[in-house]
PDB file of N, CA and C in Angstrom:
ATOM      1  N   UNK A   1     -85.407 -34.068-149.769  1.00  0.00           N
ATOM      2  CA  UNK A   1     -86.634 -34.751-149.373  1.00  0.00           C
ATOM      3  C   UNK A   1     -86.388 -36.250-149.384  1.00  0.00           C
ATOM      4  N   UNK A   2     -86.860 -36.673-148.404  1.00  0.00           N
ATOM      5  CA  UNK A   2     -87.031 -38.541-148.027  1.00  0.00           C
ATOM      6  C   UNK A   2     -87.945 -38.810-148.595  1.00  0.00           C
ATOM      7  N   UNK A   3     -87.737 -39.585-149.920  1.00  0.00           N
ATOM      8  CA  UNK A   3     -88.953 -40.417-150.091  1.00  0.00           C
ATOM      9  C   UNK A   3     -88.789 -41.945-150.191  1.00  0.00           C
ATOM     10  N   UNK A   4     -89.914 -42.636-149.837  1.00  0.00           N
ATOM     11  CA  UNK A   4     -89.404 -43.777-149.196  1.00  0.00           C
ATOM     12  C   UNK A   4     -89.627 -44.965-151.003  1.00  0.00           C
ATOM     13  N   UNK A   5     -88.395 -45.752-150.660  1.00  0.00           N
ATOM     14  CA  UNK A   5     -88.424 -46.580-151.884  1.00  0.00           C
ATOM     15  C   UNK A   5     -88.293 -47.637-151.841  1.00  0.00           C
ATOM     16  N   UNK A   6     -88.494 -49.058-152.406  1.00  0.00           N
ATOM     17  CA  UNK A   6     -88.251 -50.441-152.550  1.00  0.00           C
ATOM     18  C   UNK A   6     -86.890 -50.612-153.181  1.00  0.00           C
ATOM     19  N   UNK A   7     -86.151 -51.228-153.213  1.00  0.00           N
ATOM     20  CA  UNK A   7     -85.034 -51.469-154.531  1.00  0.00           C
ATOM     21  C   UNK A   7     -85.239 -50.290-155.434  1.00  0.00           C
ATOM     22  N   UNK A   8     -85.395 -49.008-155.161  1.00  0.00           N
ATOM     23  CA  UNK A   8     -84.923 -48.180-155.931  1.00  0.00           C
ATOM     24  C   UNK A   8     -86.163 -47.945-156.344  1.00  0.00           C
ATOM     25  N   UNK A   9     -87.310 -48.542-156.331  1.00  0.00           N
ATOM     26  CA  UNK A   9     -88.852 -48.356-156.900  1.00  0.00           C
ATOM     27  C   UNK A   9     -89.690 -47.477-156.164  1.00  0.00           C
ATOM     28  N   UNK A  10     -90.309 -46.411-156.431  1.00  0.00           N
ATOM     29  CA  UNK A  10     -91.119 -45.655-155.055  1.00  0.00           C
ATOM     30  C   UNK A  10     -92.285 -46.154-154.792  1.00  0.00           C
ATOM     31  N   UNK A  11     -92.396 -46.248-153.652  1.00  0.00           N
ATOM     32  CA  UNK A  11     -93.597 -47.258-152.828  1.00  0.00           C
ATOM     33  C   UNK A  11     -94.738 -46.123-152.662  1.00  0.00           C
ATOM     34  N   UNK A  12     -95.046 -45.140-153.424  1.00  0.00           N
ATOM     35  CA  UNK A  12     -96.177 -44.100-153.503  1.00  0.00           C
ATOM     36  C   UNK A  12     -95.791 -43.099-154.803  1.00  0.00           C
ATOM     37  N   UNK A  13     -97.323 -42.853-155.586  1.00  0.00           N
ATOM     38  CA  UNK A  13     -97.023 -41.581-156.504  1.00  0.00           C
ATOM     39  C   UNK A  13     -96.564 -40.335-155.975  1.00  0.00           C
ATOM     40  N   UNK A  14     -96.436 -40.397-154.956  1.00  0.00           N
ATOM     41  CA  UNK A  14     -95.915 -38.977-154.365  1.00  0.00           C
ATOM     42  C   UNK A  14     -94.815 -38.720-154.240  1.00  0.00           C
ATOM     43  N   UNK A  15     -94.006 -40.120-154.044  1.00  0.00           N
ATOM     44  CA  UNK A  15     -92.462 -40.296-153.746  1.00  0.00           C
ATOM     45  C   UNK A  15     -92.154 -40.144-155.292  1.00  0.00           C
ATOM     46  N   UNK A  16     -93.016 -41.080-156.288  1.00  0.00           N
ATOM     47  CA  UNK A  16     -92.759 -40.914-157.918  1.00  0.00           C
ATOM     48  C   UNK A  16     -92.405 -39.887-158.365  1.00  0.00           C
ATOM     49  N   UNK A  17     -93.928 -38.650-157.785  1.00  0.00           N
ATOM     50  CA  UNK A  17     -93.530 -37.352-158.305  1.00  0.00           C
ATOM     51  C   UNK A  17     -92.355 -36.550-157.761  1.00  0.00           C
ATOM     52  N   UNK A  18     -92.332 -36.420-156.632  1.00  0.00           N
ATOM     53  CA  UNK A  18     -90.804 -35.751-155.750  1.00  0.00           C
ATOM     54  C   UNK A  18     -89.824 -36.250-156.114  1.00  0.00           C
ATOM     55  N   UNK A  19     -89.325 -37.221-156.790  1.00  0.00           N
ATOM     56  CA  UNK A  19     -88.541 -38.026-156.936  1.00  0.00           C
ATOM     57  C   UNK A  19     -88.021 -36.736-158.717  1.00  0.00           C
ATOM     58  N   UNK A  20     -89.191 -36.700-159.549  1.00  0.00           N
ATOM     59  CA  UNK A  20     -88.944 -36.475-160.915  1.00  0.00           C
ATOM     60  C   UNK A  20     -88.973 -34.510-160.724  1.00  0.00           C
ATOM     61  N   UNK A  21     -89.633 -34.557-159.522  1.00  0.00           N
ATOM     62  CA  UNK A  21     -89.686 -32.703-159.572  1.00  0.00           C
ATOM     63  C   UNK A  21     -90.730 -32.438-160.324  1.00  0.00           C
ATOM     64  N   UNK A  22     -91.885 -33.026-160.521  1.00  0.00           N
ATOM     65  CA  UNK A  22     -92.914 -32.735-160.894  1.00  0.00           C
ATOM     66  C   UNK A  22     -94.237 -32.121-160.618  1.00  0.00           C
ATOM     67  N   UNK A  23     -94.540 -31.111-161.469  1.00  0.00           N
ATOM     68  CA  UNK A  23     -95.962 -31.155-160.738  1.00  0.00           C
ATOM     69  C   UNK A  23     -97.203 -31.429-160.802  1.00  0.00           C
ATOM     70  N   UNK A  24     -98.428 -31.572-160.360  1.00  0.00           N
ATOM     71  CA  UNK A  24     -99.372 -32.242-160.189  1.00  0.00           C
ATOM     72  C   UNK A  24     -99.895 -32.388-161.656  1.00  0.00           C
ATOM     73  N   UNK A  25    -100.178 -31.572-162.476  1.00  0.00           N
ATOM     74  CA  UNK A  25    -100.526 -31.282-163.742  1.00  0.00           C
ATOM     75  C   UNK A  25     -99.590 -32.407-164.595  1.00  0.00           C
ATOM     76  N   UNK A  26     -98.464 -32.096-164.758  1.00  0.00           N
ATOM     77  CA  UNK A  26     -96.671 -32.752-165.266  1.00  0.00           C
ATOM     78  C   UNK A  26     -97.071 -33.949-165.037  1.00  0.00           C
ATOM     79  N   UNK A  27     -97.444 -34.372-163.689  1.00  0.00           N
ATOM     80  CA  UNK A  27     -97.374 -35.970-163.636  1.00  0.00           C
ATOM     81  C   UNK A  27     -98.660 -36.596-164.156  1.00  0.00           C
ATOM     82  N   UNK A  28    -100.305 -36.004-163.880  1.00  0.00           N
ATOM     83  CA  UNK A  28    -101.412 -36.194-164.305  1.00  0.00           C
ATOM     84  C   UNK A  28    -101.243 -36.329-165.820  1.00  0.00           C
ATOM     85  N   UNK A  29    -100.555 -35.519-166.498  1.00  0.00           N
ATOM     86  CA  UNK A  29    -100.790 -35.773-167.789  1.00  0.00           C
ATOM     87  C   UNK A  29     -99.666 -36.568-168.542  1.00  0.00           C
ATOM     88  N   UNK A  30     -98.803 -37.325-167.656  1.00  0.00           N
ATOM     89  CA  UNK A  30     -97.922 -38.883-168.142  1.00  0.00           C
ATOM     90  C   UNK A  30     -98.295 -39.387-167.931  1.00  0.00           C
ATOM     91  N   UNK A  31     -99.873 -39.581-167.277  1.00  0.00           N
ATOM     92  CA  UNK A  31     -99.982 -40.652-166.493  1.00  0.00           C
ATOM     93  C   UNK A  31    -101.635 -40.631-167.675  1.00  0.00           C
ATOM     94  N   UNK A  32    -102.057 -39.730-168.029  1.00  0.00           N
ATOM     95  CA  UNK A  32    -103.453 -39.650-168.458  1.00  0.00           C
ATOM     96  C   UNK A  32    -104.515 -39.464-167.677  1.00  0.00           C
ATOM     97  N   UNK A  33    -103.971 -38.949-166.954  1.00  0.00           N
ATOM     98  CA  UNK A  33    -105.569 -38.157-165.910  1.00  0.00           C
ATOM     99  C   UNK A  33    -105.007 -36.194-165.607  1.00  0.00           C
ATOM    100  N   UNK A  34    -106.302 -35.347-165.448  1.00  0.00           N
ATOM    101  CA  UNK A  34    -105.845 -34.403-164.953  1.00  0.00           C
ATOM    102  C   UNK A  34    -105.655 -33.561-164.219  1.00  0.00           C
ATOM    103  N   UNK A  35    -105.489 -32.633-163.419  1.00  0.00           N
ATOM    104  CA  UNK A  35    -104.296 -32.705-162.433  1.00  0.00           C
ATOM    105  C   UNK A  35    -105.113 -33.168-161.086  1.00  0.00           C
ATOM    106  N   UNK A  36    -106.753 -32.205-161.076  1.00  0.00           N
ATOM    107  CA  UNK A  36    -107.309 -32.556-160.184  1.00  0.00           C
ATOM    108  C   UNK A  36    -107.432 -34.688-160.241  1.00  0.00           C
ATOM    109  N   UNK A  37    -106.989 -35.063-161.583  1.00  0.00           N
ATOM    110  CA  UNK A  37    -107.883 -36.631-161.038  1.00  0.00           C
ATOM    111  C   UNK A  37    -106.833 -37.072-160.695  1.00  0.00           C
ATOM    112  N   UNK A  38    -105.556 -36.713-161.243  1.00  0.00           N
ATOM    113  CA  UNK A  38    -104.043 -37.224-160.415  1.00  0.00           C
ATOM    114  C   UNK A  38    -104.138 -36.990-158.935  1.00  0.00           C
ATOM    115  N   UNK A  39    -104.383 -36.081-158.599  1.00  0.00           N
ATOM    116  CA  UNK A  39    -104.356 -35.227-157.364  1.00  0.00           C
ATOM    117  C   UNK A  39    -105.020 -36.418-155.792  1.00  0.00           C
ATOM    118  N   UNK A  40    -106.262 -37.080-156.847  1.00  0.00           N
ATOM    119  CA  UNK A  40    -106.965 -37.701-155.844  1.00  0.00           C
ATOM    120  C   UNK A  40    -106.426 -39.063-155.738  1.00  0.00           C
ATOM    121  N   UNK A  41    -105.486 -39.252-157.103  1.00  0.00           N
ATOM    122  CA  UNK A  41    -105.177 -40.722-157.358  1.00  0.00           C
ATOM    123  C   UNK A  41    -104.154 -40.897-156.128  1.00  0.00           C
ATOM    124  N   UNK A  42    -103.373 -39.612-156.314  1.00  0.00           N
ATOM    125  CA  UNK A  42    -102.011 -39.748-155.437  1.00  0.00           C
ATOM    126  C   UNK A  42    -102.796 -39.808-154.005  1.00  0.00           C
ATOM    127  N   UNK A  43    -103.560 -38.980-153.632  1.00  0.00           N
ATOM    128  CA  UNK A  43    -104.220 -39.642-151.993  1.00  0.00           C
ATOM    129  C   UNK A  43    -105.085 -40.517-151.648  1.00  0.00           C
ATOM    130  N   UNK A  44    -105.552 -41.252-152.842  1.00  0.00           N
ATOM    131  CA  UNK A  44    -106.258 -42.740-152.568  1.00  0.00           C
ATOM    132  C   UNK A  44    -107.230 -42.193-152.819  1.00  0.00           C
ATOM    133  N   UNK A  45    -107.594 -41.217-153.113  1.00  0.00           N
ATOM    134  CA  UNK A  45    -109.698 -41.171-153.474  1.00  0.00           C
ATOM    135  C   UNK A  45    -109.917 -41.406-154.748  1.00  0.00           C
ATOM    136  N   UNK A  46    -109.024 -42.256-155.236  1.00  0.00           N
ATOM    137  CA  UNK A  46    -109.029 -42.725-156.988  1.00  0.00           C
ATOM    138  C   UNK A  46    -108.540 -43.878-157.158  1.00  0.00           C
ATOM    139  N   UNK A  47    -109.069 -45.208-157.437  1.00  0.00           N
ATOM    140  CA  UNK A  47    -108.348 -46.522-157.985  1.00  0.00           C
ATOM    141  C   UNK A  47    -107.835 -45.893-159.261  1.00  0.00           C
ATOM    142  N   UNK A  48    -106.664 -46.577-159.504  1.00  0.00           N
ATOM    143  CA  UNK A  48    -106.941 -46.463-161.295  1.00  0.00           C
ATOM    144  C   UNK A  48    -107.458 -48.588-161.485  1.00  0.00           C
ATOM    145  N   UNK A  49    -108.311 -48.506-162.463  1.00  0.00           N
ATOM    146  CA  UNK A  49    -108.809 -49.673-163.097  1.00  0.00           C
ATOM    147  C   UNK A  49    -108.312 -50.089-164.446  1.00  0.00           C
ATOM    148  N   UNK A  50    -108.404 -51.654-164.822  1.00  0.00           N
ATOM    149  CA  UNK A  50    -108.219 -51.718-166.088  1.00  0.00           C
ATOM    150  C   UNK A  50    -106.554 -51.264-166.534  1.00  0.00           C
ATOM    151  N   UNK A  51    -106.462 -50.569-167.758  1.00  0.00           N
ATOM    152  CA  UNK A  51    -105.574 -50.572-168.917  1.00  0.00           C
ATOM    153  C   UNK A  51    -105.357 -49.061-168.132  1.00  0.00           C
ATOM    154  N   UNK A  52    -105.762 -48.209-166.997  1.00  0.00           N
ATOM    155  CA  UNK A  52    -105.295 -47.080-166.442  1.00  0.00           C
ATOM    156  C   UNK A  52    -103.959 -47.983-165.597  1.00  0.00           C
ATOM    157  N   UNK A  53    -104.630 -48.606-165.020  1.00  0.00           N
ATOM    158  CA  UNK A  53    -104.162 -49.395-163.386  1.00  0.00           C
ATOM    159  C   UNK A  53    -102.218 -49.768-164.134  1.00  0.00           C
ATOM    160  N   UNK A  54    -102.267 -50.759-165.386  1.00  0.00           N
ATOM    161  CA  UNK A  54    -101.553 -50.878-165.496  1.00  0.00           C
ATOM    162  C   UNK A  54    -100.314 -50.195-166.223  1.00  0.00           C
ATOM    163  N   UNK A  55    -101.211 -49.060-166.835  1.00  0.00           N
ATOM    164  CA  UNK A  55    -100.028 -47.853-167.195  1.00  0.00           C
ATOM    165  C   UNK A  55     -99.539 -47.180-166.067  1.00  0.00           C
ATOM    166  N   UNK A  56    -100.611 -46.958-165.223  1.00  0.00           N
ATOM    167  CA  UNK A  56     -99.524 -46.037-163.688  1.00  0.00           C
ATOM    168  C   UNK A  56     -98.607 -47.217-163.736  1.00  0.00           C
ATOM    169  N   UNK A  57     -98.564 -48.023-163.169  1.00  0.00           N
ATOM    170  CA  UNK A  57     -97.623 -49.185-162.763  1.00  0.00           C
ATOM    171  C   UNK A  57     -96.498 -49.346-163.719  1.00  0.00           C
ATOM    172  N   UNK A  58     -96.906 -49.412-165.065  1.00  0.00           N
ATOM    173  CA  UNK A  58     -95.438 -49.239-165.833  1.00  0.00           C
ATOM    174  C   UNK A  58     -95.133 -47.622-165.758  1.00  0.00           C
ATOM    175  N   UNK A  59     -94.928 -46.880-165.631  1.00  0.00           N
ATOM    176  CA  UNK A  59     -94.752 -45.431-165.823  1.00  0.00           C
ATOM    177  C   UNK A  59     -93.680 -45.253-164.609  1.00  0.00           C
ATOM    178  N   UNK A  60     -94.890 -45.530-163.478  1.00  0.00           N
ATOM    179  CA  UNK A  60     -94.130 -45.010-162.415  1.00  0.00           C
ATOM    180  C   UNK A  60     -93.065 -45.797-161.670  1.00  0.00           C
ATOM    181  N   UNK A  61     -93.355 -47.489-161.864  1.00  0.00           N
ATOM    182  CA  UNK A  61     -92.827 -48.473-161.463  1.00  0.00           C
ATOM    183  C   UNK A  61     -93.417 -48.361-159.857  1.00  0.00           C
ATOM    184  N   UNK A  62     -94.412 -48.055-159.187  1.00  0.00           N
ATOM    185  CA  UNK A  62     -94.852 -48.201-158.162  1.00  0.00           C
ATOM    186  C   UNK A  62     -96.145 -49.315-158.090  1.00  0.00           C
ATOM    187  N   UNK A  63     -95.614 -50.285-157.382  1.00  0.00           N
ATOM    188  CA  UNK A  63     -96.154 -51.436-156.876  1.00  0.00           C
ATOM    189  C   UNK A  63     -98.001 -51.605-157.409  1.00  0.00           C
ATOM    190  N   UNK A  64     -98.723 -52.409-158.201  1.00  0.00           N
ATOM    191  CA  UNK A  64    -100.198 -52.864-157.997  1.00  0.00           C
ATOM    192  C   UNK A  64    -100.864 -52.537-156.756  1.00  0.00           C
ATOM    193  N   UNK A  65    -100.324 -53.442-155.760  1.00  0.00           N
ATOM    194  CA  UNK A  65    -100.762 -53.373-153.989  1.00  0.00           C
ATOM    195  C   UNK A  65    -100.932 -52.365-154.009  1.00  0.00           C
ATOM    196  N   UNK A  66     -99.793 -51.203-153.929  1.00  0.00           N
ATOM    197  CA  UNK A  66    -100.063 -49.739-153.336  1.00  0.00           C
ATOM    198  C   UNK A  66    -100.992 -49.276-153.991  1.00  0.00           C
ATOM    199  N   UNK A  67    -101.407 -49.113-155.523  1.00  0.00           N
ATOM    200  CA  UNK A  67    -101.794 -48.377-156.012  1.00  0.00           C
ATOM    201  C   UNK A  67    -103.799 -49.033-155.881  1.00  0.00           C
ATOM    202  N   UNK A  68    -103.520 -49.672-155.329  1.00  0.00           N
ATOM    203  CA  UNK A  68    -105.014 -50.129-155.109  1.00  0.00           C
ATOM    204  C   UNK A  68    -105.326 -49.933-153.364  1.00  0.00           C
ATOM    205  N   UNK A  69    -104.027 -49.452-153.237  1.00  0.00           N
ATOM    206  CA  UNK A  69    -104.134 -48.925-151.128  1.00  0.00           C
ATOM    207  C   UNK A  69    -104.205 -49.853-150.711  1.00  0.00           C
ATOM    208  N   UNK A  70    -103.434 -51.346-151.545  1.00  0.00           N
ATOM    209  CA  UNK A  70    -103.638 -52.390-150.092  1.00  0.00           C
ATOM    210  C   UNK A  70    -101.551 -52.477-149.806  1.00  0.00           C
ATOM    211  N   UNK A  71    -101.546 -53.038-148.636  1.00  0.00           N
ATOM    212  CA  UNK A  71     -99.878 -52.848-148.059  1.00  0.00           C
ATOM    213  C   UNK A  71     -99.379 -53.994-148.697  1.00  0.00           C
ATOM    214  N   UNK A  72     -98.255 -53.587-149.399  1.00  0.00           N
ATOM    215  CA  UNK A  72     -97.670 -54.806-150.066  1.00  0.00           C
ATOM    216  C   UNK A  72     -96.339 -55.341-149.390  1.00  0.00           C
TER     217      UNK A  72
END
């Protein structure tokens, strides 16, 4: 599977998760949401905010911009 990356960083939680072989549940609960709220995070019907916003971002190492759906 192609998933697309920055310097080695994945430019989406989806590439994050494919990347680790994870599944929706697996990654929701490293991340602290569950599976259904991961589920929506990974297709944009979920900001994460606050002290969420910046644990995805250290965890996954995928970009602020993206994770707020703006193009970085």
């Amino acid at each position: 599977m192609n998933t697309p990356t920055r310097k080695g960083k994945p430019q989406s939680l989806a590439a994050w998760r494919a990347k680790r072989g994870l599944t929706l549940e697996q990654a929701g609960r490293a991340l602290g949401y569950s599976e259904s709220g991961y589920w929506k995070l990974e297709r944009g019907q979920r900001v994460p905010r606050g002290g969420k916003l910046l644990r995805v971002h250290l965890v996954t190492g995928v970009d602020i911009a993206a994770l707020l759906g703006r193009a970085s």
